[in-house]
Protein backbone atom coordinates (compact mmCIF):
# COMPACT_ATOMS: atom_id res chain seq x y z
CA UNK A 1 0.00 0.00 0.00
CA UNK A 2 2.75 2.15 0.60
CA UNK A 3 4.31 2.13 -2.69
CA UNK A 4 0.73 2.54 -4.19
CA UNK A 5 0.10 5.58 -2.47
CA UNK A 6 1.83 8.00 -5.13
CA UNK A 7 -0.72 6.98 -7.52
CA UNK A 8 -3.12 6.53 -5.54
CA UNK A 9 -3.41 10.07 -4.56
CA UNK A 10 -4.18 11.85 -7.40
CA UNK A 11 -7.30 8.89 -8.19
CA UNK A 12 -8.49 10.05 -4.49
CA UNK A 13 -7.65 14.15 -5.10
CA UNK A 14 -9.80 13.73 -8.89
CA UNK A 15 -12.62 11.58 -7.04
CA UNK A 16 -13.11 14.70 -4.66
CA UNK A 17 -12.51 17.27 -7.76
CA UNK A 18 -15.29 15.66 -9.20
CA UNK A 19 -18.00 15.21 -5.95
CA UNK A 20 -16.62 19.03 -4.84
CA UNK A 21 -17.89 20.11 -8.74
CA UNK A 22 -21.26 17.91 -8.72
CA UNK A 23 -21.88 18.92 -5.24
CA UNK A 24 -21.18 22.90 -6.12
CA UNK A 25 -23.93 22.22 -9.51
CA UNK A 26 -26.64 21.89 -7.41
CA UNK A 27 -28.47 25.11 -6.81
CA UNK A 28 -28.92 26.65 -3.44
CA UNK A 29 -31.77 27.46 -1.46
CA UNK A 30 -32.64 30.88 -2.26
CA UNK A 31 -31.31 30.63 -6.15
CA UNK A 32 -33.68 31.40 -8.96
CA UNK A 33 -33.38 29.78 -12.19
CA UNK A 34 -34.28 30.37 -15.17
CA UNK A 35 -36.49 28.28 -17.66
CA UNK A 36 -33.95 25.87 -18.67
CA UNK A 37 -32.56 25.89 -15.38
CA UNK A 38 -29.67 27.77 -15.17
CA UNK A 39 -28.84 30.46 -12.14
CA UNK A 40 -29.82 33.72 -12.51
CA UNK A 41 -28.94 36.55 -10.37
CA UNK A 42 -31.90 37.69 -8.16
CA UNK A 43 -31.00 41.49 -8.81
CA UNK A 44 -31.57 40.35 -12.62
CA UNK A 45 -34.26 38.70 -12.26
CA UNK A 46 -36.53 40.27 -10.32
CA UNK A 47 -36.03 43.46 -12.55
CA UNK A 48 -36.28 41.38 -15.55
CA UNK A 49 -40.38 40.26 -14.12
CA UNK A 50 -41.04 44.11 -12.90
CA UNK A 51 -40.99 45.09 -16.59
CA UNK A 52 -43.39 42.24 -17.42
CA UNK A 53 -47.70 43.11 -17.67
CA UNK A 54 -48.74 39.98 -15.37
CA UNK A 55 -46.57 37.25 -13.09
CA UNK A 56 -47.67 34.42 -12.01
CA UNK A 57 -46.74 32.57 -9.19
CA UNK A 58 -47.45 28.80 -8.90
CA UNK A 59 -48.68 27.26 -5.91
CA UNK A 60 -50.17 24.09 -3.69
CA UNK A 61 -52.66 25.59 -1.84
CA UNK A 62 -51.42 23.67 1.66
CA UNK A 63 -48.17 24.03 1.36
CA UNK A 64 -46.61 26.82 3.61
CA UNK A 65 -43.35 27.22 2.17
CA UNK A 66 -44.99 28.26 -1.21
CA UNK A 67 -47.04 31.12 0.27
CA UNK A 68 -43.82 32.35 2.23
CA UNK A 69 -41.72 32.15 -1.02
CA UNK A 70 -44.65 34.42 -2.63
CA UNK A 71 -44.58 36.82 0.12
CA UNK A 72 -41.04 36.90 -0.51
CA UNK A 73 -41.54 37.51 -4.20
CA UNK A 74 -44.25 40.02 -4.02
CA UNK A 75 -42.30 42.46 -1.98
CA UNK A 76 -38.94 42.25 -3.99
CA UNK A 77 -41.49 43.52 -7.05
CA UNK A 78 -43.02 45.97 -5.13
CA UNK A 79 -40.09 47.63 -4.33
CA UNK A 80 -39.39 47.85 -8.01
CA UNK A 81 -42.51 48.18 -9.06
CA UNK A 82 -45.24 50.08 -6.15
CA UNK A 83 -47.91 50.26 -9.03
CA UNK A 84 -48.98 46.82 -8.32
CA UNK A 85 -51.88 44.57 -8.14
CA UNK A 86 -52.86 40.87 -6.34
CA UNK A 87 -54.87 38.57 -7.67
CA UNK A 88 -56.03 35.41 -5.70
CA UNK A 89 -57.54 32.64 -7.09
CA UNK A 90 -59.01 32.62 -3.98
CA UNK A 91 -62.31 34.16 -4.66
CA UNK A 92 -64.88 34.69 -6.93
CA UNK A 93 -65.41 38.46 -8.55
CA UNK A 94 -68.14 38.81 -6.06
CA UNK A 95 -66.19 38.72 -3.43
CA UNK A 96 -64.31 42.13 -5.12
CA UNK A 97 -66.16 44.60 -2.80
CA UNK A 98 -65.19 42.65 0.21
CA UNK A 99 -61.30 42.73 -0.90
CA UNK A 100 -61.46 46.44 -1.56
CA UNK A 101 -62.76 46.87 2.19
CA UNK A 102 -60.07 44.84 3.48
CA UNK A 103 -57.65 46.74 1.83
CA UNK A 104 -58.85 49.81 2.59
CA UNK A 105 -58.85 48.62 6.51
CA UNK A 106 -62.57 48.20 7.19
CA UNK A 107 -62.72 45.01 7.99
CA UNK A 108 -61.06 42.84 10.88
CA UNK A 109 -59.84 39.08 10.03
CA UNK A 110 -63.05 37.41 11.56
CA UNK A 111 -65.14 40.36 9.13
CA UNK A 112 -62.94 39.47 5.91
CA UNK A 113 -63.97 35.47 6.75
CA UNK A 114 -67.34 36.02 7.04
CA UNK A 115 -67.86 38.41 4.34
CA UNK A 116 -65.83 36.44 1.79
CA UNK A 117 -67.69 33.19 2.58
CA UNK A 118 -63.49 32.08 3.03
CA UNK A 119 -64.68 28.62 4.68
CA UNK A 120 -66.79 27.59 1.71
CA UNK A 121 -65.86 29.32 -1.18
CA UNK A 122 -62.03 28.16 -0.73
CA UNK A 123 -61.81 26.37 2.56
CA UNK A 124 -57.58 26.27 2.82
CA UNK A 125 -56.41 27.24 6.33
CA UNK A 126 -56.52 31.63 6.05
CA UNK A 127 -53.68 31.17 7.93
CA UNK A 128 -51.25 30.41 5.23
CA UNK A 129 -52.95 33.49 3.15
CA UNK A 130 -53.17 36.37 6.43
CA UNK A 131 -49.35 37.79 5.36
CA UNK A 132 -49.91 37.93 1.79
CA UNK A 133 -53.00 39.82 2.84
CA UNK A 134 -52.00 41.51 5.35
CA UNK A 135 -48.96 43.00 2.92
CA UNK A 136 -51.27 43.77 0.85
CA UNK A 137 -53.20 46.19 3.08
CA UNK A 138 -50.05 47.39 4.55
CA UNK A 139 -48.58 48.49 1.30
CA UNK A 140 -52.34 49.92 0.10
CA UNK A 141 -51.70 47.14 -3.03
CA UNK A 142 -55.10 46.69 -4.24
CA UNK A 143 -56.56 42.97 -4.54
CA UNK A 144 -58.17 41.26 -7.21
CA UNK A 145 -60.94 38.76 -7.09
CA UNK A 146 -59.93 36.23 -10.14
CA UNK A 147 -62.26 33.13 -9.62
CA UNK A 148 -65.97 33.19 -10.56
CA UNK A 149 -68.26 31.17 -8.44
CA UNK A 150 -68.98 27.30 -8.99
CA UNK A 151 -72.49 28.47 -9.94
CA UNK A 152 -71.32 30.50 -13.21
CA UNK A 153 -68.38 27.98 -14.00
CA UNK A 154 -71.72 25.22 -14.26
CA UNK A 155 -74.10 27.86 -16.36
CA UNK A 156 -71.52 28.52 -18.45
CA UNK A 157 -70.56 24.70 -19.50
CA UNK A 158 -74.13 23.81 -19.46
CA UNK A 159 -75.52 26.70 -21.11
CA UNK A 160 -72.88 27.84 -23.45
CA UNK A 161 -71.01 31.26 -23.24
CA UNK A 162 -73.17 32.77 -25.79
CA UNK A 163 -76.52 32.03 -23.57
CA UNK A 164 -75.21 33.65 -20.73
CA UNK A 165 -75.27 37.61 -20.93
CA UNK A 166 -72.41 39.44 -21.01
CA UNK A 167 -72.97 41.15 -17.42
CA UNK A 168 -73.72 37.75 -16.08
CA UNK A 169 -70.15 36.50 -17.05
CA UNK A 170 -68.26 39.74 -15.96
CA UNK A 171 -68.05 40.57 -19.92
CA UNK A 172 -65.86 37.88 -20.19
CA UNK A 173 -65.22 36.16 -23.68
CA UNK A 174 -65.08 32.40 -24.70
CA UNK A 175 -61.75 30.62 -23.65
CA UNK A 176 -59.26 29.57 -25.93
CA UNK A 177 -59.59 25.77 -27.26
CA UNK A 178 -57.40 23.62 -24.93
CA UNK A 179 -54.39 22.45 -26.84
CA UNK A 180 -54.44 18.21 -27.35
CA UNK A 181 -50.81 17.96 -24.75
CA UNK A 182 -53.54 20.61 -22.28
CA UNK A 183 -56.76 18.21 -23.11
CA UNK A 184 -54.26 14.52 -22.33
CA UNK A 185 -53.19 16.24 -19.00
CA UNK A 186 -56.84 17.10 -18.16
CA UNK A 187 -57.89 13.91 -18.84
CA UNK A 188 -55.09 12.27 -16.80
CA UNK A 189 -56.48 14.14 -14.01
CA UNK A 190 -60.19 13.43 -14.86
CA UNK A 191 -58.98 9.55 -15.13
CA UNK A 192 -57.52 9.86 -11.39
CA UNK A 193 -61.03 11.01 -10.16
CA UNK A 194 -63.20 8.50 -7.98
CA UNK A 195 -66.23 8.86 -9.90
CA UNK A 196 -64.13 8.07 -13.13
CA UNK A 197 -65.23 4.54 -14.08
CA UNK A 198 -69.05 5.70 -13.54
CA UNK A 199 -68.21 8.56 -16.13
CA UNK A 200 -68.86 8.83 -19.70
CA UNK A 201 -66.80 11.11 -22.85
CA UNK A 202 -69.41 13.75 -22.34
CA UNK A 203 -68.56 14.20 -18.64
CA UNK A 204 -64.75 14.54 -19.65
CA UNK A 205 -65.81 17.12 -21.95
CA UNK A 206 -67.44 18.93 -19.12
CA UNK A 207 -64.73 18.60 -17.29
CA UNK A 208 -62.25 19.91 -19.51
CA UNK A 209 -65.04 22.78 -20.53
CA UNK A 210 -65.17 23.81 -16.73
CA UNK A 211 -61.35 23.83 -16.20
CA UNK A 212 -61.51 26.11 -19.12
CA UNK A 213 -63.78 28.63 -17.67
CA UNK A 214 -61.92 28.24 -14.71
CA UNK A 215 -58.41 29.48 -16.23
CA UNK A 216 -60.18 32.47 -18.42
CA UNK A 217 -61.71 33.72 -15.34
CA UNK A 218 -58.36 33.71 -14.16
CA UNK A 219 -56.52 35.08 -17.22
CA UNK A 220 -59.69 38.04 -18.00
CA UNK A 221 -58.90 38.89 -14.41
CA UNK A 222 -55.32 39.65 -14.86
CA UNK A 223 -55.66 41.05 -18.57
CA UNK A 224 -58.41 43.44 -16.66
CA UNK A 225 -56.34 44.57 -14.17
CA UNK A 226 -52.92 45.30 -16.66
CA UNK A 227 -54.80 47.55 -19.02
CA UNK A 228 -53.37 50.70 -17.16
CA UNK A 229 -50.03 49.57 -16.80
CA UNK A 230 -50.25 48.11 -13.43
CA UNK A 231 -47.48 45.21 -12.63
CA UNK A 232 -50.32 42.47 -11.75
CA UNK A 233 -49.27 38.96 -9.71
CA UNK A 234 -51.45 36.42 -9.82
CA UNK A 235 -51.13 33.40 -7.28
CA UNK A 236 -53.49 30.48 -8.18
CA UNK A 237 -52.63 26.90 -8.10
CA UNK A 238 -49.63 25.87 -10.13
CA UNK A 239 -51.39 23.45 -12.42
CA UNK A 240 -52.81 26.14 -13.62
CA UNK A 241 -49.69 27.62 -14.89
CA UNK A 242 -47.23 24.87 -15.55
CA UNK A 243 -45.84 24.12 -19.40
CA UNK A 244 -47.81 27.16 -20.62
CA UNK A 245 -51.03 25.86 -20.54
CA UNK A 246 -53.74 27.01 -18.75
CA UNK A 247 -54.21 30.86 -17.49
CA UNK A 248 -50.83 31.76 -19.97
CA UNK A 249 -52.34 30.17 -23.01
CA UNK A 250 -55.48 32.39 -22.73
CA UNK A 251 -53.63 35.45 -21.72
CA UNK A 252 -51.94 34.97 -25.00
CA UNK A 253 -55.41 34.71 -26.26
CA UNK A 254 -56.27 38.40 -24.88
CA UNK A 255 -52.98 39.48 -26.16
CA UNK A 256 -51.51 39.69 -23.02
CA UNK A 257 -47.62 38.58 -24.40
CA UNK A 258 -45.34 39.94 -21.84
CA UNK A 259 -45.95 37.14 -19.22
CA UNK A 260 -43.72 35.13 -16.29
CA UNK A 261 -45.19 32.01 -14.81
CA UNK A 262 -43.22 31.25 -12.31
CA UNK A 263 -43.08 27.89 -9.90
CA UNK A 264 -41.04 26.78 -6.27
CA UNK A 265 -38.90 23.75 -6.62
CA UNK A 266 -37.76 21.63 -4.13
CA UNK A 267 -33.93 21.40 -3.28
CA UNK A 268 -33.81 17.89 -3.28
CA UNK A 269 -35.69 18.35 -7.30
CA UNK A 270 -33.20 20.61 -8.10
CA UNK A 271 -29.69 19.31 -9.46
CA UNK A 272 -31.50 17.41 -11.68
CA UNK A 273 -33.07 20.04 -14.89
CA UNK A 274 -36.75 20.89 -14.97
CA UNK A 275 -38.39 19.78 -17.30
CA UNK A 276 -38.38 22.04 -20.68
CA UNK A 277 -41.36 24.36 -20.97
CA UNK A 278 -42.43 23.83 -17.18
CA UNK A 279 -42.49 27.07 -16.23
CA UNK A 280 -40.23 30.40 -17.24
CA UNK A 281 -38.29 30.35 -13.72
CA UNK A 282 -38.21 28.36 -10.61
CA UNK A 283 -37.16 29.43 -6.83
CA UNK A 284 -35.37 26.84 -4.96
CA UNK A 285 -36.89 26.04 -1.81
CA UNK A 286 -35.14 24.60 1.59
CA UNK A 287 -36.08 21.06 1.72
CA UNK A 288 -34.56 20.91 5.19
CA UNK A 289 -38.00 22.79 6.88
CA UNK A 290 -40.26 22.36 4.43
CA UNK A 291 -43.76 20.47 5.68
CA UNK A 292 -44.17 18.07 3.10
């Protein structure tokens, strides 16, 4: 062994060359990336989505960590860019009156519950939602109801958008046709249901018709609230957002081009590349206190 160990050092000093370089690859918590997955200085690109019309950023509704990393991400924006607006998938554009008198301080957290109808119309703990909300009124950033109610999403895939009036839908026009990779996920999802084996083509079709009201609620909301050159941020589920589909394939319908959807990824996800077209930038999260 002794007479080995002049060539086996150099094997043992490339071995650690090699795990120090992997090791250093892998992103750190805090580190944004871009689309393809490569770093990208926060300075650059949090200036880079201030200039955009609407960003929006990916979520699961339970998760903590997401809603602290959007916190996080809303006030690095405002401080670039105070002419903002929030939209929550939250709640339905009835619910818009209710948002403007939280905002404007009227209401106390037990009010806002009540007068949103928060238990049924979303049910998620408000807990993981009272910063974001509370920013929100401490910064005077107005809020902005994005969701229509269960009620309309069922008249308008029963009845057709073209029976419904125009005031009844919030003037908002027919989605976009869902594109066949947008209709195979939807169906994936429809598949994964209970109910599925009981269910028939035309119920799929309903499904997929709903989902679409669903995301051009969602993307008429934002278009709405960017016609006067507001920065808007929407936070809504991230299936909503992910590989393009969804709420940025009908803003593209409204002409709404200059777009960021943005999603968290988990630090044990992240040495390995997202997949292409996921999203346009990802936020590495710390695995080590995350709840999931």
């Amino acid at each position: 062994m002794t007479r080995l160990a002049p060539y086996l050092a150099p094997l043992l000093i490339g071995f650690s060359v090699i795990a120090e370089a992997q090791t250093s690859s892998c992103p750190a918590p805090g580190q944004w990336l871009d689309g393809k997955g490569s770093p990208v200085a926060t300075d650059v690109w949090m200036r880079d989505l201030a200039d955009q019309q609407v960003v929006m950023l990916g979520e699961r509704h339970d998760r903590l960590a997401h809603h602290r990393w959007q916190l996080q991400t809303l006030a690095g924006l405002h401080a670039l860019h105070p002419d903002m607006v929030i939209g929550l998938e939250m709640l339905p554009r009835k619910a818009q009156p209710v948002l403007d008198d939280w905002v404007a301080g009227d209401l106390s957290e037990a009010a806002f519950l009540e007068a949103s109808d928060w238990s049924s119309t979303w049910g998620y703990d408000p807990a993981l939602y009272w910063p974001i909300l509370h920013f929100a009124r401490m910064q005077g950033v107005p809020l902005k109801a994005l969701n229509v109610s269960a009620e309309l999403r069922q008249r308008l895939v029963e009845e057709g958008w073209q029976a419904v009036p125009a005031a009844d839908r919030f003037d908002m026009t027919a989605p976009a046709p869902a594109s066949p990779a947008y209709r195979a996920e939807l169906a994936d999802v429809f598949a994964a249901h209970d109910h599925a084996a009981e269910t028939d083509d035309a119920d799929l079709e309903r499904f997929i018709d709903a989902q679409l009201v669903w995301d051009r609620a969602m993307a008429s909301g934002l278009a709405e609230a960017s016609a006067e050159g507001k920065l808007v941020v929407g936070l809504m589920g991230l299936r909503h957002l992910s590989d393009g589909q969804g709420v940025p394939h009908q803003l593209d319908d409204l002409g709404v081009v200059e777009h960021r959807s943005l999603l968290p990824r988990r630090l044990d996800d992240a040495c390995q590349p997202p997949p292409a077209g996921r999203a346009d930038g990802f936020f590495i999260l710390d695995g080590r206190w995350q709840e999931d």
